[in-house]
Protein backbone atom coordinates (compact mmCIF):
# COMPACT_ATOMS: atom_id res chain seq x y z
CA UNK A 1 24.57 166.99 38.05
CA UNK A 2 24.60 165.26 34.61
CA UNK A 3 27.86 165.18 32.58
CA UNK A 4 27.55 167.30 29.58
CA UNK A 5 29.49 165.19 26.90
CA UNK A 6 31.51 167.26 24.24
CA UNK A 7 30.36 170.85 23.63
CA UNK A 8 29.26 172.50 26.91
CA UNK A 9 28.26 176.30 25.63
CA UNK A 10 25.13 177.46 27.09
CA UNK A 11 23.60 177.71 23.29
CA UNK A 12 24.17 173.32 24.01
CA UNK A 13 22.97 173.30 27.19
CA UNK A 14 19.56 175.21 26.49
CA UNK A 15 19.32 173.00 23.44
CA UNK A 16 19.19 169.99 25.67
CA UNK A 17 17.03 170.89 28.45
CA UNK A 18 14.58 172.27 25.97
CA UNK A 19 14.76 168.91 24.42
CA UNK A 20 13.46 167.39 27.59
CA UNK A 21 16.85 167.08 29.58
CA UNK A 22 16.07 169.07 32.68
CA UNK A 23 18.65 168.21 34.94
CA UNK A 24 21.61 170.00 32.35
CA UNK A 25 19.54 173.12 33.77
CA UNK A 26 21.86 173.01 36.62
CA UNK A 27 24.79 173.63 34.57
CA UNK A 28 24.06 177.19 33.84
CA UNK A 29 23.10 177.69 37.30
CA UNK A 30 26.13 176.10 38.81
CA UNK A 31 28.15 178.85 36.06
CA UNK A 32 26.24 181.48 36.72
CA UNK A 33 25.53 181.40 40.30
CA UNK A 34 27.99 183.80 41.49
CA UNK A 35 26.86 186.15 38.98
CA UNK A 36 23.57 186.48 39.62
CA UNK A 37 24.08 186.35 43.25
CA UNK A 38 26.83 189.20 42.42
CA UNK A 39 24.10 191.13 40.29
CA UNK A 40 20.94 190.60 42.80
CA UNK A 41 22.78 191.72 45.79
CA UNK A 42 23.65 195.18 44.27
CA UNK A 43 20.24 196.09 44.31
CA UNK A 44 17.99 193.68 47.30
CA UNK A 45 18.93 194.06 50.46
CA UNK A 46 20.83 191.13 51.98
CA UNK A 47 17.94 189.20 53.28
CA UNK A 48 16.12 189.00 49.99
CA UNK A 49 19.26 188.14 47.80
CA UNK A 50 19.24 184.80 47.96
CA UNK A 51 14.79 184.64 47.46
CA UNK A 52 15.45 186.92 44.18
CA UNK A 53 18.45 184.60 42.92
CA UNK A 54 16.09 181.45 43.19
CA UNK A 55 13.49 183.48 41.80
CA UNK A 56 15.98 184.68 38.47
CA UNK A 57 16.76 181.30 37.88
CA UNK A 58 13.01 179.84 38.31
CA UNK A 59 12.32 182.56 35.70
CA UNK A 60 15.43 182.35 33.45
CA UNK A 61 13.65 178.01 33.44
CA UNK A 62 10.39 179.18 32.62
CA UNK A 63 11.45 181.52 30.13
CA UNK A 64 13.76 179.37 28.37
CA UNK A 65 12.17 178.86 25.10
CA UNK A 66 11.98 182.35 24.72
CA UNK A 67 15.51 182.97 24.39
CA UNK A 68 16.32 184.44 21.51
CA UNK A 69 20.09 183.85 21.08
CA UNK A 70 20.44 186.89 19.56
CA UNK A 71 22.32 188.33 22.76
CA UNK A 72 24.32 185.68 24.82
CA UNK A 73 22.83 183.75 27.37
CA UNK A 74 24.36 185.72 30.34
CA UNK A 75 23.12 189.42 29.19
CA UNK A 76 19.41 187.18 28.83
CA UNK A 77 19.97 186.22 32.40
CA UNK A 78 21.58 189.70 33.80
CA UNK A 79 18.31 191.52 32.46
CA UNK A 80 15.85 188.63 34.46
CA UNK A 81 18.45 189.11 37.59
CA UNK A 82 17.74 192.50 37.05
CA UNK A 83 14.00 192.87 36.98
CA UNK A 84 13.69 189.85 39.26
CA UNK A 85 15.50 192.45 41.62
CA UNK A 86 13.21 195.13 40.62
CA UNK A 87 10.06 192.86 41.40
CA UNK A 88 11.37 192.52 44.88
CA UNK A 89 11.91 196.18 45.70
CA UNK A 90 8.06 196.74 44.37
CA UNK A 91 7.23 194.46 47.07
CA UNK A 92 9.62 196.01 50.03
CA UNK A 93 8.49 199.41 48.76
CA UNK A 94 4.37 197.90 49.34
CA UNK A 95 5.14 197.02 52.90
CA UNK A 96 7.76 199.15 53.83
CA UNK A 97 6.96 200.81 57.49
CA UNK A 98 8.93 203.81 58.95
CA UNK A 99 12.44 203.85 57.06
CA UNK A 100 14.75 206.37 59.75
CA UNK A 101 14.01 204.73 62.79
CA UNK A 102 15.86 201.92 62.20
CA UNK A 103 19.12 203.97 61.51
CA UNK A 104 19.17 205.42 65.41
CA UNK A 105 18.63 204.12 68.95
CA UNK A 106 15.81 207.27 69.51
CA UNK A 107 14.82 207.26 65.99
CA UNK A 108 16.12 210.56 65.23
CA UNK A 109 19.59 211.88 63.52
CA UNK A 110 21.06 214.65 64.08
CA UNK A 111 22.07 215.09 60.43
CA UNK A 112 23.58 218.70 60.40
CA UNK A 113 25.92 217.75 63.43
CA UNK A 114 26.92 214.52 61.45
CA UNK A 115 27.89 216.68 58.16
CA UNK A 116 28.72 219.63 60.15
CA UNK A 117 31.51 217.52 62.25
CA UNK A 118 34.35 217.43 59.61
CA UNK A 119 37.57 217.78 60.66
CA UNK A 120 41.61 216.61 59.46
CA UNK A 121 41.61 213.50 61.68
CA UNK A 122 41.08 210.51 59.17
CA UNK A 123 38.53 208.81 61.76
CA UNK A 124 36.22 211.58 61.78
CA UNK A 125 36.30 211.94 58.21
CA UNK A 126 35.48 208.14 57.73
CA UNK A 127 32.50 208.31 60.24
CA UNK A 128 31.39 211.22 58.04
CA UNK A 129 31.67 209.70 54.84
CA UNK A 130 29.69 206.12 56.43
CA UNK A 131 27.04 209.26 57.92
CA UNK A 132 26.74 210.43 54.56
CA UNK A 133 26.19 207.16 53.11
CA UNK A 134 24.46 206.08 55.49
CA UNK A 135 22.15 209.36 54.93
CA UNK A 136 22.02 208.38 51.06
CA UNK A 137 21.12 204.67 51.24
CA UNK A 138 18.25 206.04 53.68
CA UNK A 139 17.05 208.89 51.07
CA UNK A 140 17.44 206.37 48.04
CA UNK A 141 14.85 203.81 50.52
CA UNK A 142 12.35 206.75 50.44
CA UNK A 143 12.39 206.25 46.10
CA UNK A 144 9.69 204.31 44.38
CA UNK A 145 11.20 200.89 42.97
CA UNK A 146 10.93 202.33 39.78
CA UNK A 147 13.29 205.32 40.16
CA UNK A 148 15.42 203.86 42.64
CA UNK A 149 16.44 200.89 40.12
CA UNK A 150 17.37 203.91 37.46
CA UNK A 151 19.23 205.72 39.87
CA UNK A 152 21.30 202.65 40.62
CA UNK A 153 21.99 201.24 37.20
CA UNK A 154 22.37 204.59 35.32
CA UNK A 155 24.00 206.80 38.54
CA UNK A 156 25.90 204.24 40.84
CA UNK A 157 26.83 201.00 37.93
CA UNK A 158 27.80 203.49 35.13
CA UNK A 159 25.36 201.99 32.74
CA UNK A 160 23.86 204.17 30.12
CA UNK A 161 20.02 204.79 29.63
CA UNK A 162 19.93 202.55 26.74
CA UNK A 163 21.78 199.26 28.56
CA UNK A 164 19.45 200.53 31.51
CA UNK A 165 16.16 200.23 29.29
CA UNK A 166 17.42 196.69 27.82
CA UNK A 167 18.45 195.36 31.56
CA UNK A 168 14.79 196.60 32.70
CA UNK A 169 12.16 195.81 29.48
CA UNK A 170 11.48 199.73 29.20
CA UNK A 171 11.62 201.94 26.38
CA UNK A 172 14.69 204.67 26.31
CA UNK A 173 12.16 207.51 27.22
CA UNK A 174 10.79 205.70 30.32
CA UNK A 175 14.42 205.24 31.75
CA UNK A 176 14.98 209.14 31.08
CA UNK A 177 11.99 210.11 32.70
CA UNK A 178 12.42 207.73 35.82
CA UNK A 179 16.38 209.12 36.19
CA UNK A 180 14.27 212.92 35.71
CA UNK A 181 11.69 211.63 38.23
CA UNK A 182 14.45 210.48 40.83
CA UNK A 183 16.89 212.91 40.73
CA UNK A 184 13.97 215.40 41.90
CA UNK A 185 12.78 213.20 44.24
CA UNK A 186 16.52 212.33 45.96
CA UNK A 187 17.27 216.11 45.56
CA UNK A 188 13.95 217.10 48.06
CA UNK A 189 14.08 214.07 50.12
CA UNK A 190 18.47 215.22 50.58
CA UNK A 191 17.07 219.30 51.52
CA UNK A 192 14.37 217.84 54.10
CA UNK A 193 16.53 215.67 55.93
CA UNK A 194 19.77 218.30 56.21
């Protein structure tokens, strides 16, 4: 890695790999590494998190002269992590083969038993709550990419349909209508499965 002399802000550091230093690219990685990682994994599943981190940063590269330093560097690179992770969900979603029998030896659940079984003992009602996520990660799987990413940033980060439609390219509306779209869909997919 090349030392940065004197002011190392990441306004500085773009300047001078867009002025044909390449290697202080590595900087901002080497910063921001954790975060993306951090941002990527909340939405890829663990085998694709480090393919879509490589891929945000191959982007965030390409894209660099595009910046437009109106918002900082790290919201820039949050909304690329973002839709980088979106991008790979598309493609999971394309290829995707049968989602529940991976979650049981025989490939079938007895779901009503699992919610049914509640009781005061603390281990049964942790093996119901990891059943019921369990039973929500597998409905969310059944989402198209574009819902599921709504339901995730607006219904499981906290962030609002605006910061949803800046993380994600899309206008207000379209974030509304996917969160519409998937709320329906997770409600159906929840009544067929209990």
């Amino acid at each position: 890695m090349t030392d940065i002399p004197g002011d190392n802000s990441d306004t500085t550091i773009i300047d001078r790999v867009l002025g044909g230093d390449i290697n202080a690219f590595e900087h901002l990685v080497t910063k921001y590494r954790s975060h993306v990682f951090r941002t990527v994994g909340r939405h890829v599943p663990d085998g694709c998190v480090e393919e879509t981190a490589q891929d945000t940063f191959i982007r965030t590269y390409l894209g660099l002269s595009g910046f437009s330093r109106r918002s900082g560097f790290k919201q820039w690179l949050t909304a690329i992590a973002i839709r980088a992770s979106y991008d790979c969900l598309r493609r999971i979603y394309r290829s995707r083969e049968t989602l529940f029998t991976d979650l049981t030896r025989n490939g079938e659940i007895d779901y009503e038993h699992l919610i049914a079984d509640y009781s005061g003992n603390r281990h049964v009602e942790n093996r119901r709550t990891a059943a019921l996520k369990e039973l929500l990660e597998a409905a969310m799987a059944q989402l198209k990419p574009p819902e599921k990413m709504v339901m995730e940033l607006v219904y499981f980060e906290g962030f609002s349909h605006r910061e949803a439609a800046d993380l994600l390219g899309w206008s207000v509306a379209n974030v509304k209508i996917r969160s519409y779209r998937g709320r329906k869909k997770l409600n159906t997919i929840l009544k067929e499965i209990m």
